[in-house]
C-alpha atoms as a PDB file:
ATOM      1  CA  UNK A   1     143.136 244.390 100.453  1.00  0.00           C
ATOM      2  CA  UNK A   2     146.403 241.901 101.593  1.00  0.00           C
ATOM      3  CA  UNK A   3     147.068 238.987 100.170  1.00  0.00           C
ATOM      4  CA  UNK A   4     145.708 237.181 103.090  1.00  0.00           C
ATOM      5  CA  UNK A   5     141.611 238.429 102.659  1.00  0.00           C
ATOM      6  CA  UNK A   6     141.225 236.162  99.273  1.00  0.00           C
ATOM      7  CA  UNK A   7     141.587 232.213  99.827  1.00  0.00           C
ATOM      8  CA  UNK A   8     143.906 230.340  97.917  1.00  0.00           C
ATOM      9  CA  UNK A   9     141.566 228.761  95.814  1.00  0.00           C
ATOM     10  CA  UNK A  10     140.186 232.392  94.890  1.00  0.00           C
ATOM     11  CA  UNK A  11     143.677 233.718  93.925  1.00  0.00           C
ATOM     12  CA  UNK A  12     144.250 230.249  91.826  1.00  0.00           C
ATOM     13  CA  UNK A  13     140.770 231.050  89.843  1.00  0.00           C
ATOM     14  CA  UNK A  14     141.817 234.713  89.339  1.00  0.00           C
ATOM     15  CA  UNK A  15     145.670 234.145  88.197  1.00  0.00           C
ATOM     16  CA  UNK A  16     144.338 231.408  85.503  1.00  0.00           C
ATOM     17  CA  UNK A  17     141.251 234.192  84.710  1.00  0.00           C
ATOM     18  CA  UNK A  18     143.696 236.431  84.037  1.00  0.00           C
ATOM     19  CA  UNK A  19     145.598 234.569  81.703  1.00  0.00           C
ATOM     20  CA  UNK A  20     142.266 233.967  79.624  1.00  0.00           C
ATOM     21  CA  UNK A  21     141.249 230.771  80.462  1.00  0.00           C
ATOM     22  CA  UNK A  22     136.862 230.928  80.634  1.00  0.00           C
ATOM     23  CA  UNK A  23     135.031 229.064  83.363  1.00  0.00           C
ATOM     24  CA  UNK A  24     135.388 225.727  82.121  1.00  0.00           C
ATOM     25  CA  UNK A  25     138.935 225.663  81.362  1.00  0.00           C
ATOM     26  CA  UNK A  26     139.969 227.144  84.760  1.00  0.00           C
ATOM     27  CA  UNK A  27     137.478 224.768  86.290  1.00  0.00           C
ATOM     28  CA  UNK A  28     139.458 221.419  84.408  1.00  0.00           C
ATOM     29  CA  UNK A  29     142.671 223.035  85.483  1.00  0.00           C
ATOM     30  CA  UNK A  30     141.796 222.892  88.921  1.00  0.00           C
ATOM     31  CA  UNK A  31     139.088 220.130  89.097  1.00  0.00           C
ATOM     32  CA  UNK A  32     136.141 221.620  89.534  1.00  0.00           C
ATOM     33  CA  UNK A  33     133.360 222.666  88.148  1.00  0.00           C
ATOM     34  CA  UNK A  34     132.750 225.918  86.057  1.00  0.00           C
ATOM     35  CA  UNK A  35     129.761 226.798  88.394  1.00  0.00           C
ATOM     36  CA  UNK A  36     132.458 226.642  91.321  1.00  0.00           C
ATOM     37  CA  UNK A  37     134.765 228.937  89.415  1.00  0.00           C
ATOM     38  CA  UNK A  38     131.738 231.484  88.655  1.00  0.00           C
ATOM     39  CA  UNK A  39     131.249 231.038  93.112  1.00  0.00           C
ATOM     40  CA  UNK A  40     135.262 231.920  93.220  1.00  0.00           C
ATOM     41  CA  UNK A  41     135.080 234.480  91.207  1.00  0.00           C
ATOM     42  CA  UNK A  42     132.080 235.975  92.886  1.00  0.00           C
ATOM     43  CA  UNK A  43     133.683 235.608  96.188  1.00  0.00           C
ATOM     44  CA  UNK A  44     136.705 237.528  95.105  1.00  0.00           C
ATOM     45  CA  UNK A  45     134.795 240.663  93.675  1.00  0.00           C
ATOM     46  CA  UNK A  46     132.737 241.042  96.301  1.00  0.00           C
ATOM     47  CA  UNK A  47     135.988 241.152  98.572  1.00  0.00           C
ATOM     48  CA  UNK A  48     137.725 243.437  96.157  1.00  0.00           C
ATOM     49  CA  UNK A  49     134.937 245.340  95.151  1.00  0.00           C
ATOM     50  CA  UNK A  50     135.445 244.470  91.119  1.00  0.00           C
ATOM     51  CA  UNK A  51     132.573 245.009  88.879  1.00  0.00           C
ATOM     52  CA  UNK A  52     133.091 242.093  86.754  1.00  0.00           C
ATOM     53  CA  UNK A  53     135.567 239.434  86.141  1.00  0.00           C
ATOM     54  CA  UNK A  54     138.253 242.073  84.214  1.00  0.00           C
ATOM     55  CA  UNK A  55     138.062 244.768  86.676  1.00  0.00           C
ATOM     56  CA  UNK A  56     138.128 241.694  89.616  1.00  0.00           C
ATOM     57  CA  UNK A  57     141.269 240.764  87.692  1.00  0.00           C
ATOM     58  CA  UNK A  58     142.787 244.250  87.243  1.00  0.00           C
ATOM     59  CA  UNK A  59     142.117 244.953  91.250  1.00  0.00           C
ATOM     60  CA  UNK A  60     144.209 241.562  92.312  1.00  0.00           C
ATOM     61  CA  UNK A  61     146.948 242.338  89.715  1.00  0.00           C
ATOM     62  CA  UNK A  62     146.899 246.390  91.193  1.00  0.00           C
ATOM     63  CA  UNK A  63     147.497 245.048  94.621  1.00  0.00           C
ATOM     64  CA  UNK A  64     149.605 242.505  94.592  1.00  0.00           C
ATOM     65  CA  UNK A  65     147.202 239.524  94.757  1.00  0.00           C
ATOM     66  CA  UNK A  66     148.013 237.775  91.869  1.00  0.00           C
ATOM     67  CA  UNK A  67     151.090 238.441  89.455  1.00  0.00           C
ATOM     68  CA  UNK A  68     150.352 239.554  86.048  1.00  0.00           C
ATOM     69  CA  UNK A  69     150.835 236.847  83.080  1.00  0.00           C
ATOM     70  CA  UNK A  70     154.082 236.695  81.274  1.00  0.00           C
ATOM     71  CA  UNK A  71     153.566 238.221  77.955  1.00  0.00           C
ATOM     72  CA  UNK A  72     153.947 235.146  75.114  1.00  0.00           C
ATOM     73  CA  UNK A  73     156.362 236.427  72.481  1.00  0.00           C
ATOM     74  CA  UNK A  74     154.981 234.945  69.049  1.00  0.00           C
ATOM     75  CA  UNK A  75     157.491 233.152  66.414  1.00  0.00           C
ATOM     76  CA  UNK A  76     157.150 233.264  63.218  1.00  0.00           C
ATOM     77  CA  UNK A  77     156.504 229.847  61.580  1.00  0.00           C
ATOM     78  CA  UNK A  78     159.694 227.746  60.499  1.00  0.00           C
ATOM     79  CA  UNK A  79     158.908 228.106  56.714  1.00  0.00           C
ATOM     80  CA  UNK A  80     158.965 232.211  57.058  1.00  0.00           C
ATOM     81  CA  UNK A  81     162.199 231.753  59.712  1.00  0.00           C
ATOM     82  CA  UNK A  82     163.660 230.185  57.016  1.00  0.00           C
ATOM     83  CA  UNK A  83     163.384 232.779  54.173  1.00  0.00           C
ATOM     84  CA  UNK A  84     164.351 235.511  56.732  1.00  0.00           C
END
């Protein structure tokens, strides 16, 4: 599957999928509704042949199609910082 075979608005529903963000919050982020993200989403694993939304997601991260998320390193809060 290239790059090219998924639109852009089903790559932008799968990278913010992939960072954990559920229908309605990846929906607000790009201004539409969560029924249009299911439709993306849909789209995308039929293309890619996924089996559901994770395995959609694993697929377009396997082949280049969207980048995996940037791990978030925790912190630990100021008051324990402090004592350290």
């Amino acid at each position: 599957m290239s790059r090219t075979e998924l639109t852009p608005r089903e790559r932008d529903t799968l990278q913010l999928v992939a960072i954990g963000m559920n229908d309605a919050a990846t929906g607000k982020s790009l201004g539409i509704s969560p029924r249009t993200v299911r439709y993306h989403l849909d789209n995308a694993a039929r293309k890619l042949k996924g089996r559901n939304r994770i395995h959609t997601v694993v697929l377009a991260m396997a082949g280049g199609i969207i980048t995996p998320p940037t791990p978030v390193e925790e912190t630990a809060p100021a008051e324990e910082q402090a004592s350290c």
